[in-house]
C-alpha atoms as a PDB file:
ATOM      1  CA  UNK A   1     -64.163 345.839 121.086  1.00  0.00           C
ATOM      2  CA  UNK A   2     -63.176 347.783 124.106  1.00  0.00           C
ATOM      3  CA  UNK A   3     -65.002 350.631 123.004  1.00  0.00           C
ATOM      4  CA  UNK A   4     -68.302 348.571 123.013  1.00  0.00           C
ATOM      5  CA  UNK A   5     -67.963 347.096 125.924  1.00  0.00           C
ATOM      6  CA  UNK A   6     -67.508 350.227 127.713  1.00  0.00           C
ATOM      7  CA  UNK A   7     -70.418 351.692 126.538  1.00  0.00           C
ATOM      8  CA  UNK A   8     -72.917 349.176 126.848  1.00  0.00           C
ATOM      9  CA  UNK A   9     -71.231 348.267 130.294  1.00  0.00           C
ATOM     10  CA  UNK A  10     -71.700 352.331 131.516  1.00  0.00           C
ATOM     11  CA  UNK A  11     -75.645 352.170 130.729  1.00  0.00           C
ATOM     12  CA  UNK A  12     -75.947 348.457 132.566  1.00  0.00           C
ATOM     13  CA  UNK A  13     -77.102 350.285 135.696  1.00  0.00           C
ATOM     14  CA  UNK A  14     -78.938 348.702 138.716  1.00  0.00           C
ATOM     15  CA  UNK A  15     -76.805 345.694 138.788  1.00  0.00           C
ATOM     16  CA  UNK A  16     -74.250 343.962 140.201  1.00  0.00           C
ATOM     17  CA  UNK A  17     -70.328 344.220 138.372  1.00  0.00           C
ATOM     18  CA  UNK A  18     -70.661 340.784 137.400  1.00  0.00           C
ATOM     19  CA  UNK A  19     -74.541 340.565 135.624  1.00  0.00           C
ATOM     20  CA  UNK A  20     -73.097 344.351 133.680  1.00  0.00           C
ATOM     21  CA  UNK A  21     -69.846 342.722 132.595  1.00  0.00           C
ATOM     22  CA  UNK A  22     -71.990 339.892 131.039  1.00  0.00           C
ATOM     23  CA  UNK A  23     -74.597 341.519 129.713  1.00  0.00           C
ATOM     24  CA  UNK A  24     -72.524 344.168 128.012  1.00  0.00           C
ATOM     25  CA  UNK A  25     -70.175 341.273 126.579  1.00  0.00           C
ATOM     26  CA  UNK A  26     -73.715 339.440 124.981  1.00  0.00           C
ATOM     27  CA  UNK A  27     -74.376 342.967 123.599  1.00  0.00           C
ATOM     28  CA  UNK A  28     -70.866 343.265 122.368  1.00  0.00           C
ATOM     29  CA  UNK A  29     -71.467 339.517 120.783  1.00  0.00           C
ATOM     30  CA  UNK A  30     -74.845 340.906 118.875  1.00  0.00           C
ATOM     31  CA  UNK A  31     -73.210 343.935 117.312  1.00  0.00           C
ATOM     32  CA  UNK A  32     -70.169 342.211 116.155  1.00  0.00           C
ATOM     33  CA  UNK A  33     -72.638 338.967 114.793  1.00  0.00           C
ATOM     34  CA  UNK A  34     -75.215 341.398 113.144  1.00  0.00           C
ATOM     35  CA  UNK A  35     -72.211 343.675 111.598  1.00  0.00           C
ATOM     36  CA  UNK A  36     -69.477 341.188 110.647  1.00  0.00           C
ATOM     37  CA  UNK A  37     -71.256 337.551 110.749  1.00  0.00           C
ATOM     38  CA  UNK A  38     -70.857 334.126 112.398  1.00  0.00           C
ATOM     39  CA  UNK A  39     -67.392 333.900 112.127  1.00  0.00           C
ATOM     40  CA  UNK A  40     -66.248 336.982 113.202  1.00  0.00           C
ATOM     41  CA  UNK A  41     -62.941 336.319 114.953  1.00  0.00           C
ATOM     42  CA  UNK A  42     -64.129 338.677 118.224  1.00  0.00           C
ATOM     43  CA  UNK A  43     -67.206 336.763 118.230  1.00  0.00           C
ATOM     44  CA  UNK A  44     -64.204 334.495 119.778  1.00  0.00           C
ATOM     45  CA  UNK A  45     -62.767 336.511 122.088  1.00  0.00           C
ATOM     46  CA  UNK A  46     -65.847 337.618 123.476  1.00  0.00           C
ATOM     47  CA  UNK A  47     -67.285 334.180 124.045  1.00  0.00           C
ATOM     48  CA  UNK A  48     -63.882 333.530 126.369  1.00  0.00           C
ATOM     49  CA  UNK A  49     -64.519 336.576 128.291  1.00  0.00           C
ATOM     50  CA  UNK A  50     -67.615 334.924 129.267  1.00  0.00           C
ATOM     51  CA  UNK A  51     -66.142 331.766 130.148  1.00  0.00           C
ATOM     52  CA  UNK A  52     -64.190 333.199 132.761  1.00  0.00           C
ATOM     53  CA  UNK A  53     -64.492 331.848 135.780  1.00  0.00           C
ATOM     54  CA  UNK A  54     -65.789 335.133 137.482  1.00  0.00           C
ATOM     55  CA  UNK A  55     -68.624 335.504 135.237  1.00  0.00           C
ATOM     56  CA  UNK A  56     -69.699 331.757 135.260  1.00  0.00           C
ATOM     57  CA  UNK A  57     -72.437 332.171 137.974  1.00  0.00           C
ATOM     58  CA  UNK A  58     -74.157 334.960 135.808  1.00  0.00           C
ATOM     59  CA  UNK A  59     -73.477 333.506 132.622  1.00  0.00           C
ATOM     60  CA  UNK A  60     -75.064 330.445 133.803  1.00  0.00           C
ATOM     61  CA  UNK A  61     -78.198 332.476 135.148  1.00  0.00           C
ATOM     62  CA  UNK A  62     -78.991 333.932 131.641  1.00  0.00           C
ATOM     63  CA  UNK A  63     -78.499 330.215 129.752  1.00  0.00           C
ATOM     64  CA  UNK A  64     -81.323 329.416 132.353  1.00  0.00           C
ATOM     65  CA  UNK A  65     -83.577 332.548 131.832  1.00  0.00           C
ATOM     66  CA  UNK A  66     -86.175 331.536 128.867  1.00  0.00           C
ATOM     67  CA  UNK A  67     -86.789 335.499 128.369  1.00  0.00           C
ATOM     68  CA  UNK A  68     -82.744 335.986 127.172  1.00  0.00           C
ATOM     69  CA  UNK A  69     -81.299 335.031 123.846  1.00  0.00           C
ATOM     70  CA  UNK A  70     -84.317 336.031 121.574  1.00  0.00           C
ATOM     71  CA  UNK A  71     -82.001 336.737 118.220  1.00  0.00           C
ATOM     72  CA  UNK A  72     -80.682 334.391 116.338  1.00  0.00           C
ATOM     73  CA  UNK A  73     -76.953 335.534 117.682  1.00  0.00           C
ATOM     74  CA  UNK A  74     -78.076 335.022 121.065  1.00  0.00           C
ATOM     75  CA  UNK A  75     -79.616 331.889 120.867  1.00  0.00           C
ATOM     76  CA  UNK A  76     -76.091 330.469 119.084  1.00  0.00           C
ATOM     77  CA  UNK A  77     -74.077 332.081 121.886  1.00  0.00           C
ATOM     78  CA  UNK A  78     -76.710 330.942 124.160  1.00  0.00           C
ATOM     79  CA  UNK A  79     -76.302 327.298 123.191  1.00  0.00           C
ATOM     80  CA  UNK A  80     -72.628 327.360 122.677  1.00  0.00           C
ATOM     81  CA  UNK A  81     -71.862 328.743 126.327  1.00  0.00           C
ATOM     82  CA  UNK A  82     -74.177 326.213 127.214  1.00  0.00           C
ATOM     83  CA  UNK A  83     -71.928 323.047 125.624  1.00  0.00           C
ATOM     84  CA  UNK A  84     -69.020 324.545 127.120  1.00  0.00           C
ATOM     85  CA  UNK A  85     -70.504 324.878 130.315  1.00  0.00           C
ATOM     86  CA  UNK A  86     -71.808 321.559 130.595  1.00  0.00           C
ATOM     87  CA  UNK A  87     -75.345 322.557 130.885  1.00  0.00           C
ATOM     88  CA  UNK A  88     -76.721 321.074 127.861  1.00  0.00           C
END
């Protein structure tokens, strides 16, 4: 997973640390849905990456944006970081 993040993280230029660490993690979260499924266990651990506290602000800035989450893996992980956010 590691190895994903980094790269996705390394091409997120232009941005702050915080809105690169998210959006490599959500681009961590597609592979590992597309490649391995729903119920991938790092689907997990990816998901509680971006319920740290740090990242809230950001994460909470793409569950607003109607352009993000336009796969069917984002628009799960969109809704479920919603719930636990309390912003559904």
């Amino acid at each position: 997973m590691q190895n994903r993040f980094q790269q996705h993280f390394d091409v997120s230029d232009g941005r702050c640390l915080e809105e690169r660490e998210v959006h490599a993690l959500i681009l961590v979260h597609a592979n590992y849905y597309e490649l391995e499924g729903p119920n991938c266990p790092e689907l997990h651990e990816v998901t509680w990456h971006l319920l740290l506290p740090k990242l809230r602000l950001e994460v909470r800035r793409w569950i607003k944006n109607p352009a993000s989450a336009l796969t069917t893996a984002g628009l799960r992980l969109k809704n479920d970081l919603a719930q636990f956010l309390g912003e559904k």
